[in-house]
C-alpha atoms as a PDB file:
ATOM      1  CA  UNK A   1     103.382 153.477 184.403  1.00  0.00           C
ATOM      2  CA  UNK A   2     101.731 155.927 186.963  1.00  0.00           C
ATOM      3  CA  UNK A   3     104.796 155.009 189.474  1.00  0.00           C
ATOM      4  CA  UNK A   4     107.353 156.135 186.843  1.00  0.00           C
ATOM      5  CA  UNK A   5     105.490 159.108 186.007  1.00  0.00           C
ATOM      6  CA  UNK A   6     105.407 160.049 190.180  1.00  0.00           C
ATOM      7  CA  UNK A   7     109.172 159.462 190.121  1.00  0.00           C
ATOM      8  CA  UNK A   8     109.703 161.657 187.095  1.00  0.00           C
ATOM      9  CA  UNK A   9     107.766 164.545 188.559  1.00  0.00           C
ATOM     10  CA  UNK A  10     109.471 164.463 191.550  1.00  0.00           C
ATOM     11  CA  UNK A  11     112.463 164.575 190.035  1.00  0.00           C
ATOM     12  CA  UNK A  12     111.522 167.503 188.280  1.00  0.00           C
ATOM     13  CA  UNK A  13     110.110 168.960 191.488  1.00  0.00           C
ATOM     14  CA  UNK A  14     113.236 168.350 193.737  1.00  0.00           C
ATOM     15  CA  UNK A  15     115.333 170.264 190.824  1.00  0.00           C
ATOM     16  CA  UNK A  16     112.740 173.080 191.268  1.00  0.00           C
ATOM     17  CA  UNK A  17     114.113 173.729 195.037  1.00  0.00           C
ATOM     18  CA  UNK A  18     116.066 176.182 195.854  1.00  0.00           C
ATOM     19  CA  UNK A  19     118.226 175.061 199.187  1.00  0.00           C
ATOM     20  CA  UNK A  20     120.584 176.716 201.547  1.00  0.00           C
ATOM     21  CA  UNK A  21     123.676 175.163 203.171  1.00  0.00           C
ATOM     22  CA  UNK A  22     124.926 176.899 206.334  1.00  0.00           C
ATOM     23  CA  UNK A  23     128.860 176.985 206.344  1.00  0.00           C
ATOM     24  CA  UNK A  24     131.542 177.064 208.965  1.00  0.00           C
ATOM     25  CA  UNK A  25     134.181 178.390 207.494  1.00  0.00           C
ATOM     26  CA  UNK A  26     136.978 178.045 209.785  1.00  0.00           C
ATOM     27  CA  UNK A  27     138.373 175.564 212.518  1.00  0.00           C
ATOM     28  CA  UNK A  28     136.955 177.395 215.730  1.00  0.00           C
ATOM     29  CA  UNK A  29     133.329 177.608 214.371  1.00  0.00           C
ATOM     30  CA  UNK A  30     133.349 173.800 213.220  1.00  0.00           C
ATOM     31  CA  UNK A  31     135.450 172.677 216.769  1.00  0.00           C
ATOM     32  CA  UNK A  32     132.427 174.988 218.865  1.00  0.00           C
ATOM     33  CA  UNK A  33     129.961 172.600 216.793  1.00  0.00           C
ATOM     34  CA  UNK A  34     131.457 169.138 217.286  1.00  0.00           C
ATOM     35  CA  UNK A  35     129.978 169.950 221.149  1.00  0.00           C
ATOM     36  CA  UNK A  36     126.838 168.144 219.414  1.00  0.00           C
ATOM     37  CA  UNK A  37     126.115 164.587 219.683  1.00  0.00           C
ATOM     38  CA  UNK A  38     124.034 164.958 216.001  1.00  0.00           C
ATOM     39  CA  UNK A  39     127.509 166.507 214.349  1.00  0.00           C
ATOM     40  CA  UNK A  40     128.881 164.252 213.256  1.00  0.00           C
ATOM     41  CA  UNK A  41     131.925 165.577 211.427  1.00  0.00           C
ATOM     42  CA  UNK A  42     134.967 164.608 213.109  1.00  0.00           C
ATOM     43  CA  UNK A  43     137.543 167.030 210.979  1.00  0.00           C
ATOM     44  CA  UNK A  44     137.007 170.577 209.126  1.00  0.00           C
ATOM     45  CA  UNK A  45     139.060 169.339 206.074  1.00  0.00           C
ATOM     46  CA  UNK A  46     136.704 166.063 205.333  1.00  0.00           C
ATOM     47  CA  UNK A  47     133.491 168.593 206.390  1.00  0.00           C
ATOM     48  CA  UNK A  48     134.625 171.067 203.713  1.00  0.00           C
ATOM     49  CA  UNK A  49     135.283 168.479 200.993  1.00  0.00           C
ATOM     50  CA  UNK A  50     131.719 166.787 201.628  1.00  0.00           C
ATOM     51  CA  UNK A  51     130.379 169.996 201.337  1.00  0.00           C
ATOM     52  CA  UNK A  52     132.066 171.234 198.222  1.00  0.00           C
ATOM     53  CA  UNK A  53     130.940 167.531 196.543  1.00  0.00           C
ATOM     54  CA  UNK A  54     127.287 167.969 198.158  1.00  0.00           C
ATOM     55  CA  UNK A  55     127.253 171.371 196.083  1.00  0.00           C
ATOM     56  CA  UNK A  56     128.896 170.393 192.956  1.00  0.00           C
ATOM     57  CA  UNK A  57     126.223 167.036 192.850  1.00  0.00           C
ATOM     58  CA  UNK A  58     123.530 170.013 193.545  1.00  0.00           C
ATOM     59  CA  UNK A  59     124.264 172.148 190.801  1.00  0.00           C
ATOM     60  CA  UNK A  60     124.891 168.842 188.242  1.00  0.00           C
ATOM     61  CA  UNK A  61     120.883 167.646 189.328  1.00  0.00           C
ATOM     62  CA  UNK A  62     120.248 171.227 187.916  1.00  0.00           C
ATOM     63  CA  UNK A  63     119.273 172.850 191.735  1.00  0.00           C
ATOM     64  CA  UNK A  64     120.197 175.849 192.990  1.00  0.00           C
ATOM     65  CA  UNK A  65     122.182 176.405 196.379  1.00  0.00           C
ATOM     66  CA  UNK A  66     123.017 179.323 198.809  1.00  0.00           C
ATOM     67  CA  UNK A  67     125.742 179.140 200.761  1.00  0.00           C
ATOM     68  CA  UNK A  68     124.999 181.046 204.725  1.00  0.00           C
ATOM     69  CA  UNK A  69     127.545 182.041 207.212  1.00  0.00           C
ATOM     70  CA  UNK A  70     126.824 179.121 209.782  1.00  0.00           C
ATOM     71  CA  UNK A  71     127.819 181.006 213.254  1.00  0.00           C
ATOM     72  CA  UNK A  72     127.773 178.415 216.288  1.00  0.00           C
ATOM     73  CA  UNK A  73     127.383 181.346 218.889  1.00  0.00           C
ATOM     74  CA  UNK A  74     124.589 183.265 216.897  1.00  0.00           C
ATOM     75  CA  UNK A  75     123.043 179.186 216.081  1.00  0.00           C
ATOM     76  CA  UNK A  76     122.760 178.991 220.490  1.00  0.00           C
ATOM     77  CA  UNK A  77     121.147 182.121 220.814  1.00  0.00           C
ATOM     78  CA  UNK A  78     118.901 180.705 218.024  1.00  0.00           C
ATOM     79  CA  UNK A  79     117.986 177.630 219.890  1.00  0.00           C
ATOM     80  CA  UNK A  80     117.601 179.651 223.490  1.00  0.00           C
ATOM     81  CA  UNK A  81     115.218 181.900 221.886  1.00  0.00           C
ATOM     82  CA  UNK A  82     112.821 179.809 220.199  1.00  0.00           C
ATOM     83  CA  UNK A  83     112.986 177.219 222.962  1.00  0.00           C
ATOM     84  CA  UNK A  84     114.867 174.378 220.302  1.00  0.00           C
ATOM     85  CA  UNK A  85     117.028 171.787 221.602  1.00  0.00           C
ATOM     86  CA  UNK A  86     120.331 172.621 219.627  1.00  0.00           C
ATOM     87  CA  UNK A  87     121.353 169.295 219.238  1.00  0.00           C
ATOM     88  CA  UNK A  88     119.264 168.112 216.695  1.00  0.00           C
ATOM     89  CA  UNK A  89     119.191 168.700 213.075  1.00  0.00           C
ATOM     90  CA  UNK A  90     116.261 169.840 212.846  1.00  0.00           C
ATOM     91  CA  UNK A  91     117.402 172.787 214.580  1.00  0.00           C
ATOM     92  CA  UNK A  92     120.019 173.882 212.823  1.00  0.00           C
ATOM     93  CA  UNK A  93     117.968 173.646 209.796  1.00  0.00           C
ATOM     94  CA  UNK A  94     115.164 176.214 211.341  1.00  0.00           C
ATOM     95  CA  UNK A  95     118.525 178.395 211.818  1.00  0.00           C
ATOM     96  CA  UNK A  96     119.891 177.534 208.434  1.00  0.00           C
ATOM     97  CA  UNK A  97     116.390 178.535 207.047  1.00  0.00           C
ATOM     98  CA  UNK A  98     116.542 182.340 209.053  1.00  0.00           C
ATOM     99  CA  UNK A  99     120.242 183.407 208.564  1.00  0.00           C
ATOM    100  CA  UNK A 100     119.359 182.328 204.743  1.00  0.00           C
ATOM    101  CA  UNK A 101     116.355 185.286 204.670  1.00  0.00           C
ATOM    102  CA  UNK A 102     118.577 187.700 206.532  1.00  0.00           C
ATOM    103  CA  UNK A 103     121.956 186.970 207.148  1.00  0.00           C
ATOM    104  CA  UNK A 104     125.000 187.354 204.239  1.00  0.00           C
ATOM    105  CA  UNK A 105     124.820 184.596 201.332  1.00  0.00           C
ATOM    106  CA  UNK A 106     126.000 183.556 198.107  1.00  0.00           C
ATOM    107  CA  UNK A 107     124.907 181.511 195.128  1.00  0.00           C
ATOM    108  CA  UNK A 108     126.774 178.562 194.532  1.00  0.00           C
ATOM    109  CA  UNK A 109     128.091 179.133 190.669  1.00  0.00           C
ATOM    110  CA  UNK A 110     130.352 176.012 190.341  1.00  0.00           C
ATOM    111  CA  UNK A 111     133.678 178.157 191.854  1.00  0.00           C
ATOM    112  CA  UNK A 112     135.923 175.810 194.495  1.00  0.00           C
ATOM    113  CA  UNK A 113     135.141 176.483 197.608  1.00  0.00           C
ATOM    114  CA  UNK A 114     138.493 177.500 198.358  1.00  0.00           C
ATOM    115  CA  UNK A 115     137.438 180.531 196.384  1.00  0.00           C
ATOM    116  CA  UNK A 116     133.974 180.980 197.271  1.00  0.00           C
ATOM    117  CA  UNK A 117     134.362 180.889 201.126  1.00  0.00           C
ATOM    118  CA  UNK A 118     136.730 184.215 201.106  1.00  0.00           C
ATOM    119  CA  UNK A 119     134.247 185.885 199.350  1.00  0.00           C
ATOM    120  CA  UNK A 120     131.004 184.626 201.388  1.00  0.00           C
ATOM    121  CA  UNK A 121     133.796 186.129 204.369  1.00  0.00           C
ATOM    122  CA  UNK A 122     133.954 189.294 202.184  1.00  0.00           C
ATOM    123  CA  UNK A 123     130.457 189.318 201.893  1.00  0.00           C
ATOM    124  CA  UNK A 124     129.539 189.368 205.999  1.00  0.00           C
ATOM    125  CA  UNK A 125     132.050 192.285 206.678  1.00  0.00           C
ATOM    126  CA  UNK A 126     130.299 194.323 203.870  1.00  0.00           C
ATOM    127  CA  UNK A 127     126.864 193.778 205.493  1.00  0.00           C
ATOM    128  CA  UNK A 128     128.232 193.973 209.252  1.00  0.00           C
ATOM    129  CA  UNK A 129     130.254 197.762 208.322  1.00  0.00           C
ATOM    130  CA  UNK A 130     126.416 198.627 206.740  1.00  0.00           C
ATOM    131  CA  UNK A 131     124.351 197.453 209.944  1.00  0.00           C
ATOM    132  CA  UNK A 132     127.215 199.258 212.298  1.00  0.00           C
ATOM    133  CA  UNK A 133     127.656 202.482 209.950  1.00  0.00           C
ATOM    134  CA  UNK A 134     123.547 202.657 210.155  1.00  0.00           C
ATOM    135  CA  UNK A 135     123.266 201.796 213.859  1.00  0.00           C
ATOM    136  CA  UNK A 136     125.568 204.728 214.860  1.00  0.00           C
ATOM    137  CA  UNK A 137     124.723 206.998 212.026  1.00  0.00           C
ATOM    138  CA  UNK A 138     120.717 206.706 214.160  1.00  0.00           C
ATOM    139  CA  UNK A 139     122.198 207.178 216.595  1.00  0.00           C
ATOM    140  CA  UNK A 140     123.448 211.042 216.195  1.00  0.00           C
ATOM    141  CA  UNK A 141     119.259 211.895 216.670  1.00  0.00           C
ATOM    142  CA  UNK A 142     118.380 215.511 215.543  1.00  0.00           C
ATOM    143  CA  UNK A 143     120.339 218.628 215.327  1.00  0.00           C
ATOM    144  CA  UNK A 144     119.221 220.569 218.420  1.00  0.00           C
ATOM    145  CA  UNK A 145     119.225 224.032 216.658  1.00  0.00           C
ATOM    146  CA  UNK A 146     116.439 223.109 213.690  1.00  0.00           C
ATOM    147  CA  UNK A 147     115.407 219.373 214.824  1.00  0.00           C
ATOM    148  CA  UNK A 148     116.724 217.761 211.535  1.00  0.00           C
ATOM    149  CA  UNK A 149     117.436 214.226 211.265  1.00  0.00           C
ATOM    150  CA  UNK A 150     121.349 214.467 211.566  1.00  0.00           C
ATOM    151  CA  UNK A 151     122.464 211.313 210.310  1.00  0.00           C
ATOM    152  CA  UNK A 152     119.823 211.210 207.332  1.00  0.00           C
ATOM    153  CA  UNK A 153     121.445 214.621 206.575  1.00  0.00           C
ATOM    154  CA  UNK A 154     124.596 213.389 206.572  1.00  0.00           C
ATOM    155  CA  UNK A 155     123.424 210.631 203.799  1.00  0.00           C
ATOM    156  CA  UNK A 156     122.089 213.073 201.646  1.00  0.00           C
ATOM    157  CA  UNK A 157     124.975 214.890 201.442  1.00  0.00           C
ATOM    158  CA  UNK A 158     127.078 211.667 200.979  1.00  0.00           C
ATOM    159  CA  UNK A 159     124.757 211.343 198.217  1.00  0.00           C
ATOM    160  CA  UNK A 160     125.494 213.882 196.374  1.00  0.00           C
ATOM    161  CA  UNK A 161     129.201 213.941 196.877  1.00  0.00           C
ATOM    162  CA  UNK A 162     129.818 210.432 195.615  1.00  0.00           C
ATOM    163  CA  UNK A 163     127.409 211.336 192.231  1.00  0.00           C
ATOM    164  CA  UNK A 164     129.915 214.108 191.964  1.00  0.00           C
ATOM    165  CA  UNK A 165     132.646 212.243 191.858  1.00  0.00           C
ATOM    166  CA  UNK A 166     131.309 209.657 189.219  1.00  0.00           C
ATOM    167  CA  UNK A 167     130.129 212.341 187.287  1.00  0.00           C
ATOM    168  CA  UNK A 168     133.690 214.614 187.116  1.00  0.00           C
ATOM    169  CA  UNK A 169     135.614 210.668 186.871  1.00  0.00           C
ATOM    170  CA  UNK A 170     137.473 210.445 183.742  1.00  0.00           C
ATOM    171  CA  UNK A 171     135.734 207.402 181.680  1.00  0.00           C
ATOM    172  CA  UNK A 172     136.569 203.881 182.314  1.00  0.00           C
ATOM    173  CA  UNK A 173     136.220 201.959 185.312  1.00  0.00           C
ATOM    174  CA  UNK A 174     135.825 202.893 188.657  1.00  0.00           C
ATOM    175  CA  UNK A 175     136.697 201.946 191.969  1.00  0.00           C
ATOM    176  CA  UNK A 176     136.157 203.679 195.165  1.00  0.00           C
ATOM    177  CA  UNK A 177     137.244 202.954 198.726  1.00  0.00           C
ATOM    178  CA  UNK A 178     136.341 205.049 201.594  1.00  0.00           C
ATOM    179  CA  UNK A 179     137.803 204.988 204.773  1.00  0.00           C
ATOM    180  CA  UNK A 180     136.659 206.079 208.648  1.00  0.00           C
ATOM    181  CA  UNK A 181     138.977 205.888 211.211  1.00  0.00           C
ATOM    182  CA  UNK A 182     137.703 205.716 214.750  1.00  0.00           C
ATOM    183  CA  UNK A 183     136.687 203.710 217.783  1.00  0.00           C
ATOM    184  CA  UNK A 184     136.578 200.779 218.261  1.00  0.00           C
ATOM    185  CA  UNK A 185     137.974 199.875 214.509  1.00  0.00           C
ATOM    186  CA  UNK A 186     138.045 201.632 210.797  1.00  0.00           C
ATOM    187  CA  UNK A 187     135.415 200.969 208.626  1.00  0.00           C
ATOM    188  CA  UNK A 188     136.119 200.694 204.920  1.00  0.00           C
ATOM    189  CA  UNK A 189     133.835 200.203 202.213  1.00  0.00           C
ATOM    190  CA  UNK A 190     134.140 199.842 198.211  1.00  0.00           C
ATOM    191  CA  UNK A 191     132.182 200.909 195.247  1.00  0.00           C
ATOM    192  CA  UNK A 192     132.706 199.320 191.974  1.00  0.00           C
ATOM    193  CA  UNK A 193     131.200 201.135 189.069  1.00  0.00           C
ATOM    194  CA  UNK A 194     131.618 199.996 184.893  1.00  0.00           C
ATOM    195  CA  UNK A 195     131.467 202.267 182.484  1.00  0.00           C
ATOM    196  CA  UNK A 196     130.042 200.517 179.222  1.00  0.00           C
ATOM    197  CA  UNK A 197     130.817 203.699 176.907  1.00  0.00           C
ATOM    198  CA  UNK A 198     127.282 205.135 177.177  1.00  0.00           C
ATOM    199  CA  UNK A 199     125.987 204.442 181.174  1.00  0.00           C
ATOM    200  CA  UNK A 200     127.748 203.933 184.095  1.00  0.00           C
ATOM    201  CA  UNK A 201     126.931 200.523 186.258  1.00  0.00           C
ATOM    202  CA  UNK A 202     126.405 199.804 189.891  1.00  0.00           C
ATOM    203  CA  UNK A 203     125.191 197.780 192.625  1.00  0.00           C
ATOM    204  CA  UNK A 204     122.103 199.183 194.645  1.00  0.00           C
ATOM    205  CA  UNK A 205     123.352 197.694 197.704  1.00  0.00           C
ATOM    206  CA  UNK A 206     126.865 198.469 197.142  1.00  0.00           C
ATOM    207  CA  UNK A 207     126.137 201.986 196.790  1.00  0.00           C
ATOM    208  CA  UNK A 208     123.819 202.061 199.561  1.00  0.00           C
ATOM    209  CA  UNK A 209     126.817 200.400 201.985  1.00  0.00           C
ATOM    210  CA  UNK A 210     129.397 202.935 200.650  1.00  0.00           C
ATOM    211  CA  UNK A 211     127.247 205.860 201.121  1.00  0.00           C
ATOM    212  CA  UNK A 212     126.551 205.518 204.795  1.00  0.00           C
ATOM    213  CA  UNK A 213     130.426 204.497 205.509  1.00  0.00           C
ATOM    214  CA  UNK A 214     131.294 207.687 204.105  1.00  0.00           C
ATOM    215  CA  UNK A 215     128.007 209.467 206.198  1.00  0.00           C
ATOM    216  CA  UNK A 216     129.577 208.557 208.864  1.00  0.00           C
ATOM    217  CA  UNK A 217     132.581 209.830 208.487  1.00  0.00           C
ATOM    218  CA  UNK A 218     131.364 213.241 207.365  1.00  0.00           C
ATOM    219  CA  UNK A 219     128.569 213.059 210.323  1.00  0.00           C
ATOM    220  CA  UNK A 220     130.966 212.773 213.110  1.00  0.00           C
ATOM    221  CA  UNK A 221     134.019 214.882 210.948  1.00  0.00           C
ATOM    222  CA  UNK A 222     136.271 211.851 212.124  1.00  0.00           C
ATOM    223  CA  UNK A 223     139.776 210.819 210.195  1.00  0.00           C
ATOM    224  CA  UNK A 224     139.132 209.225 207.085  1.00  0.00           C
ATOM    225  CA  UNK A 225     139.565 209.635 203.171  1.00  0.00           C
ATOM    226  CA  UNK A 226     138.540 208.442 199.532  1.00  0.00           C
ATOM    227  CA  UNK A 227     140.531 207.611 196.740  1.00  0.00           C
ATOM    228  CA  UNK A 228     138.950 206.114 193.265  1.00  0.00           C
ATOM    229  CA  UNK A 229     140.893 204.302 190.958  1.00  0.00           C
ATOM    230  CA  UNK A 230     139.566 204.784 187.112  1.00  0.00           C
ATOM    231  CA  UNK A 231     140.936 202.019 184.845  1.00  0.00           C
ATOM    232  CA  UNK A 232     140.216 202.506 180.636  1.00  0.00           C
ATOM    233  CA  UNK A 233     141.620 200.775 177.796  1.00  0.00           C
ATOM    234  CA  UNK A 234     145.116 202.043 176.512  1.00  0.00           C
ATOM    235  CA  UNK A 235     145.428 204.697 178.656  1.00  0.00           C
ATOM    236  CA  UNK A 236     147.211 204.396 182.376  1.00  0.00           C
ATOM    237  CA  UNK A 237     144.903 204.018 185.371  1.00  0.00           C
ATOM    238  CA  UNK A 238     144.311 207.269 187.031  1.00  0.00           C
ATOM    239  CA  UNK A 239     144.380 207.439 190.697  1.00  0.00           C
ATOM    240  CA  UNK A 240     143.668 210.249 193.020  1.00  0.00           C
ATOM    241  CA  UNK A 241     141.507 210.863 196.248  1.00  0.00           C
ATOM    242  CA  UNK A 242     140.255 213.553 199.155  1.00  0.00           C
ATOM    243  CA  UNK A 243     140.665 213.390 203.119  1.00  0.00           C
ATOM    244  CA  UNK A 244     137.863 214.299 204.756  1.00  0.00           C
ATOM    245  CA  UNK A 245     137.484 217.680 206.500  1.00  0.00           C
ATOM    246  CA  UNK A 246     135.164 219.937 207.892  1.00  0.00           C
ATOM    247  CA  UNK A 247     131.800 217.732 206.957  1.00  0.00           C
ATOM    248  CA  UNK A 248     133.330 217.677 203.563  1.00  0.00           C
ATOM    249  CA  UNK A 249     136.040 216.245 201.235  1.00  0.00           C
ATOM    250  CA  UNK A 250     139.459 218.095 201.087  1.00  0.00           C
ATOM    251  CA  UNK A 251     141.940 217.008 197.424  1.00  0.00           C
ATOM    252  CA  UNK A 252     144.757 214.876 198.363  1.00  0.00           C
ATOM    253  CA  UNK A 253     147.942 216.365 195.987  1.00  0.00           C
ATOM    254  CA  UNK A 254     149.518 214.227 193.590  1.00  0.00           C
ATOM    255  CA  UNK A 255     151.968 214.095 196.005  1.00  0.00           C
ATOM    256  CA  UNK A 256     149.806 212.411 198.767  1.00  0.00           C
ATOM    257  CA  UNK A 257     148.408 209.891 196.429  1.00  0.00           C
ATOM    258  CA  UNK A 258     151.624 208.705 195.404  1.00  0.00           C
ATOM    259  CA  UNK A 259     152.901 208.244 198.932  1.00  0.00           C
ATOM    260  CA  UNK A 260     149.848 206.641 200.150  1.00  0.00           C
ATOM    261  CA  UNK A 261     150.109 204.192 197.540  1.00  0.00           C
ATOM    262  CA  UNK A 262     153.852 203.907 197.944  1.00  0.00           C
ATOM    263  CA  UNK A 263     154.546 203.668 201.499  1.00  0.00           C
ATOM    264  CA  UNK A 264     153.805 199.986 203.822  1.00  0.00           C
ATOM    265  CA  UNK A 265     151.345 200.536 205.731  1.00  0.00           C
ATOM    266  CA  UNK A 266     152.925 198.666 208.788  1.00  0.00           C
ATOM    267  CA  UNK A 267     156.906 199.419 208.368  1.00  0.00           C
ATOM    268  CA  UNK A 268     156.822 202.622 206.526  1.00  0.00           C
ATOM    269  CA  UNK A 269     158.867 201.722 203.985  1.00  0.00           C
ATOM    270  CA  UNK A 270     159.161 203.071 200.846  1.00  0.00           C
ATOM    271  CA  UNK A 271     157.447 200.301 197.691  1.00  0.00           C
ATOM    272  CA  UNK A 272     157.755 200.641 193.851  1.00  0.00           C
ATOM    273  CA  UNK A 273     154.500 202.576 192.354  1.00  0.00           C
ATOM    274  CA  UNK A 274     152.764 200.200 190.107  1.00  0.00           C
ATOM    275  CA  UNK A 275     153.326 200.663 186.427  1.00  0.00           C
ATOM    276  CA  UNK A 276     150.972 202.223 183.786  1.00  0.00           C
ATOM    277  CA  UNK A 277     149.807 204.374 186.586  1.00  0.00           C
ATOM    278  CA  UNK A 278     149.303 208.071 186.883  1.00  0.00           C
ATOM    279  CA  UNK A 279     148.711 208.862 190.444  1.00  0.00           C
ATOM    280  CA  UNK A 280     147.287 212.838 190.465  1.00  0.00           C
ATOM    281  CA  UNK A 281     145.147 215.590 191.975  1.00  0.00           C
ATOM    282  CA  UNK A 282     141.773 215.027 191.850  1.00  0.00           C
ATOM    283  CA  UNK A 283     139.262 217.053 189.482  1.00  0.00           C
ATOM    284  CA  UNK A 284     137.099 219.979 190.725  1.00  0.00           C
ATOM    285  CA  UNK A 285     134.120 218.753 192.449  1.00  0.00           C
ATOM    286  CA  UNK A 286     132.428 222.016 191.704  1.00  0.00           C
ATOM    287  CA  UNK A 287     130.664 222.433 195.191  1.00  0.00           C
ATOM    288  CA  UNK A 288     131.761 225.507 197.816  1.00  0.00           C
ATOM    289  CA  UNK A 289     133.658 224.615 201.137  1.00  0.00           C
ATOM    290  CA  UNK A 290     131.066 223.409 203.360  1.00  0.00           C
ATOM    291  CA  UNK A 291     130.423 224.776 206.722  1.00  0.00           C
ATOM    292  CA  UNK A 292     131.651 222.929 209.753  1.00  0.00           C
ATOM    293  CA  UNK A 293     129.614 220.121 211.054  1.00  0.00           C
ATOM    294  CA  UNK A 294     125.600 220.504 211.118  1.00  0.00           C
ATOM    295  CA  UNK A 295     125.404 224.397 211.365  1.00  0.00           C
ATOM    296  CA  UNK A 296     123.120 226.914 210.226  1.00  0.00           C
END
């Protein structure tokens, strides 16, 4: 009787553990690990379908599961550091373990993997444009006429321009892209905001990512732009945006919107403008023209 009752609370225990599961999403990262005598995987197809069933019998038992970006080259560097021999499990789950506490994940809610690995992708370009925004945004140091932080500056000001824009939005839903353009690639980030009717909702960390894209761009005045997309019941979506100028935002015309949205990007052709949509100049932000750059 006191064996059964072991087994039951360890069954009750092992449903109480949270796990992670390291993934390699595509054919070069799983090929770089099958250099390891220990994986033992011979093709990414059959890896990804034990995976998705390892999950699915995971979530059935009543656990919960993460699911990590698994990066072979970052999982070396791993090993090198800490001294590990990389071929051996054991390894790969003290690497699992760290990229779970600080690296990009997602919950496993039941979703095909099919569907769930695009957006754990989604998720790692999100946090990489934050950590690259934020390294270079440091990197700007301190205005040499008053000493001020310039890139914490720049944030604040970010700050206040995107509450503007919620707060002048027409209700309904909103969703905001911004846009820098420079070397080596653009950065883009989004902002998705619902509007229940009586508050407006938001992700911290989504906020957080947008504001320093867009800190950025005013920080180092380089090419870039924002356009929000407000979506309400029984009324058209409303579309409209700025370029940025001058350490600022300058209104895109209706004009400008609708060609943005109405040109290919890569062959410059002309495309139909989506229906029930009213592309248009964007509302008064109610702020002066701001000086140029970090003056006084």
């Amino acid at each position: 009787m006191a064996h059964s009752d072991n087994r039951t609370m360890r069954r009750v225990l092992h449903r109480e553990i949270a796990g992670t599961i390291g993934l390699l999403t595509d054919e070069h990262d799983f090929t770089a690990m099958r250099r390891y005598r220990t994986f033992t995987f011979a093709d990414h197809a059959t890896y990804l379908k034990q995976v998705e069933s390892l999950l699915r019998t995971r979530a059935l038992q009543g656990s919960h599961t993460t699911v990590a970006l698994f990066d072979p080259e970052e999982y070396a560097e791993f090993c090198t550091q800490k001294g590990l021999d990389p071929d051996n499990p054991s390894s790969r789950t003290r690497f699992t373990a760290q990229i779970a506490a600080t690296g990009p994940t997602l919950p496993y809610d039941g979703r095909p993997l099919a569907d769930l690995v695009p957006a754990l992708v989604d998720e790692a370009v999100r946090q990489a444009t934050w950590e690259y925004a934020t390294t270079l945004l440091a990197r700007l140091g301190a205005c040499t006429s008053c000493g001020e932080d310039i890139g914490r500056a720049a944030f604040t000001r970010a700050a206040g321009l995107v509450v503007r824009i919620l707060d002048t939005a027409p209700p309904g839903n909103r969703h905001l892209v911004c846009s820098v353009t420079g070397p080596p690639e653009t950065l883009i980030a989004a902002l998705h905001v619902t509007d229940d009717g009586s508050a407006l909702e938001l992700g911290e960390t989504e906020a957080l990512e947008f504001t320093t894209v867009l800190a950025l761009g005013l920080a180092t005045e380089s090419p870039g732009g924002l356009v929000i997309r407000v979506s309400a019941p029984h009324t058209p979506d409303r579309v409209y945006g700025w370029r940025m100028r001058a350490y600022g935002l300058e209104p895109l015309t209706a004009g400008e919107v609708f060609d943005a949205y109405c040109t290919d990007i890569e062959s410059g052709d002309l495309i139909s403008p989506e229906s029930n949509v009213d592309y248009c100049a964007p509302p008064d932000l109610g702020e002066e023209k701001p000086a140029q750059g970090h003056q006084h």
